[in-house]
Every structure is written in C-alpha cells, then in structure tokens.
C-alpha atoms as a PDB file:
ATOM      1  CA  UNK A   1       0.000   0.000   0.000  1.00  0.00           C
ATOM      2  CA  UNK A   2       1.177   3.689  -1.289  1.00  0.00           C
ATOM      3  CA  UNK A   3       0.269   6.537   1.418  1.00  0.00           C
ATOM      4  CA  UNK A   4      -0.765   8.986  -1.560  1.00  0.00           C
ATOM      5  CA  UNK A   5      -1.301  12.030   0.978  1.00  0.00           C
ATOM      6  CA  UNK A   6       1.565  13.781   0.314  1.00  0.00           C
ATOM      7  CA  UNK A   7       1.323  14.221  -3.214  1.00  0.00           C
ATOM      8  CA  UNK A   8      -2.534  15.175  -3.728  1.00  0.00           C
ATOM      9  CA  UNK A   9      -2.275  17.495  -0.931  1.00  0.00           C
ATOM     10  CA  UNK A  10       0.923  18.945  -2.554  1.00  0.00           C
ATOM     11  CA  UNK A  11      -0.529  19.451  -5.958  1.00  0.00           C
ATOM     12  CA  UNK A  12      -3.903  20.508  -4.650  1.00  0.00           C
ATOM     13  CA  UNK A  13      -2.073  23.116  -2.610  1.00  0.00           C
ATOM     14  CA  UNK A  14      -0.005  24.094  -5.526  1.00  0.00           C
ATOM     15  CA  UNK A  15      -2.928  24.265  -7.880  1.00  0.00           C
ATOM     16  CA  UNK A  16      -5.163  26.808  -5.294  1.00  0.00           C
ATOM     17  CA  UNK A  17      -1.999  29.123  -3.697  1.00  0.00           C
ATOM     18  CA  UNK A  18      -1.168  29.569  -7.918  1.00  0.00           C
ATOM     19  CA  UNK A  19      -0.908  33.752  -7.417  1.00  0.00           C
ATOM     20  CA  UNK A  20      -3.730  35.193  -9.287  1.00  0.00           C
ATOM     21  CA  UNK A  21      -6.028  31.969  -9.322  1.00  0.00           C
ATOM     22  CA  UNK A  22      -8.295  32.376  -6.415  1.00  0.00           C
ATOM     23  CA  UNK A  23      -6.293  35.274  -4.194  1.00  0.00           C
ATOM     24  CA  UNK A  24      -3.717  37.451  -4.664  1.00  0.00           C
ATOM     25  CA  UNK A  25      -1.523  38.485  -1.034  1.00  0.00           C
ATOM     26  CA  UNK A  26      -0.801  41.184  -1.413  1.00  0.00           C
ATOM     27  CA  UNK A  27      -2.179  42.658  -4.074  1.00  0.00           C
ATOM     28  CA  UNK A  28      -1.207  45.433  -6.331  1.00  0.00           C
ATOM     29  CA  UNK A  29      -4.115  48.278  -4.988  1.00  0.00           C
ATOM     30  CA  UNK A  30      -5.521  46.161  -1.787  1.00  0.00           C
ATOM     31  CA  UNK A  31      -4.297  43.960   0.560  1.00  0.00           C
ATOM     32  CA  UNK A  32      -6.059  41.392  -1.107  1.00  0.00           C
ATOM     33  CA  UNK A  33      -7.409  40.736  -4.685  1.00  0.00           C
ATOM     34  CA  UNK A  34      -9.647  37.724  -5.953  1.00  0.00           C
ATOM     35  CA  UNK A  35      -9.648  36.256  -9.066  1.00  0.00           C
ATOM     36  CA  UNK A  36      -7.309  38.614 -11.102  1.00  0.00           C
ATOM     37  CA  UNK A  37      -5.084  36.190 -12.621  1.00  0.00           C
ATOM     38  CA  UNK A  38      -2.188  38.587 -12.179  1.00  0.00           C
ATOM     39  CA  UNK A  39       1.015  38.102 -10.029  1.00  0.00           C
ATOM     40  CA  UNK A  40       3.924  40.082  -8.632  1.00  0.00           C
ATOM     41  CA  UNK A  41       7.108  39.195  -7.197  1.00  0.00           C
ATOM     42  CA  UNK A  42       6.030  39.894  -3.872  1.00  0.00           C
ATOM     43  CA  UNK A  43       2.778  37.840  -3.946  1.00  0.00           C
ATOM     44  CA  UNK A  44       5.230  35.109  -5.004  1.00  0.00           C
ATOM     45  CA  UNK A  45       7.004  35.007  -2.614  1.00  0.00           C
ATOM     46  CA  UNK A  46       4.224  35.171   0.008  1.00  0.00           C
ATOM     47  CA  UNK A  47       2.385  32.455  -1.543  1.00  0.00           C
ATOM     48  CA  UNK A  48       5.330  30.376  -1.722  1.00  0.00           C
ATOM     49  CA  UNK A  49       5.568  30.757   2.037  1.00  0.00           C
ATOM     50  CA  UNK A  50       1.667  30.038   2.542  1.00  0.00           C
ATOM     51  CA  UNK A  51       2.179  26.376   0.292  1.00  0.00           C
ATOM     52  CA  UNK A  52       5.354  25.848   2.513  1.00  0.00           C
ATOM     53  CA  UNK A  53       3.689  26.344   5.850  1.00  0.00           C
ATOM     54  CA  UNK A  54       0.123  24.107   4.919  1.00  0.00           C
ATOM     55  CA  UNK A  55       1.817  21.838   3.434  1.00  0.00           C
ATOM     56  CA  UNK A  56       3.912  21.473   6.711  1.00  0.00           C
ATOM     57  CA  UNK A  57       0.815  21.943   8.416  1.00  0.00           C
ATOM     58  CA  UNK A  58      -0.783  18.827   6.895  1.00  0.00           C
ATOM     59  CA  UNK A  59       2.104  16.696   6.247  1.00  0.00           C
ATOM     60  CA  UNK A  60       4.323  17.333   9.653  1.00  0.00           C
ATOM     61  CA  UNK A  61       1.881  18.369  12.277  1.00  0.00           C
ATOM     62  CA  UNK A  62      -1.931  16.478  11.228  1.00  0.00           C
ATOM     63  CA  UNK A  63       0.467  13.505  10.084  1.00  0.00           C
ATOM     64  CA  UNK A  64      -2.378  13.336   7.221  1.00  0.00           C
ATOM     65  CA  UNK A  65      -2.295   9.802   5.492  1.00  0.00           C
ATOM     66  CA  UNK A  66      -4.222   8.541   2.507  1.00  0.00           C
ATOM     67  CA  UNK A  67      -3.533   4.425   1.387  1.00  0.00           C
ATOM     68  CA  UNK A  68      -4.712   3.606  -1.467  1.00  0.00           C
END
C-alpha cells in the first residue's frame, strides 16, 4: 500500500496558492485581490511561504495519510 497524501495534498495546494487563481496576497491596490489572474514578485514570494507552511501543516503536524 502507497500513502498517496503527500502528493494530492501537494498538488492541490499548488494548484489553489497559484498567485492570481483564487487570491492574490498582497495585491497590487488592496491587501487582497480575488480572481485577477495577475502576479507580482512579492505575492510570489508570500504564496510560496503560505504552500510551505500548509503543506507542513498537513504533512508534519496532522500527520495526514491517505492508502490507497
């Protein structure tokens, strides 16, 4: 049996903190824009440390498993 948690939540994660695809932090007129399918360098860098810290969240702490 293959725990399959990590990479599911890893790509879902990926797929939803994408900058632009569902929220932007921060964005370029508001702290926070939805749906505008535009990035910046800083809302790269804070999404990158969003998907770092869930995925440690759900990986590390929840010790989240999925056998398949």
């Amino acid at each position: 049996m293959n725990d399959w948690a990590a990479p599911l939540i890893a790509a879902a994660l990926f797929a939803f903190l994408s900058p632009g695809l569902l929220l932007q932090i921060p964005g370029k007129h508001h702290p926070i824009h939805f749906m505008n399918m535009k990035t910046s360098a800083a809302a790269i860098f804070v999404h990158a440390v969003l998907y770092a810290l869930v995925l440690i969240l759900f990986l590390v702490v929840l010790h989240v498993r999925l056998y398949i």
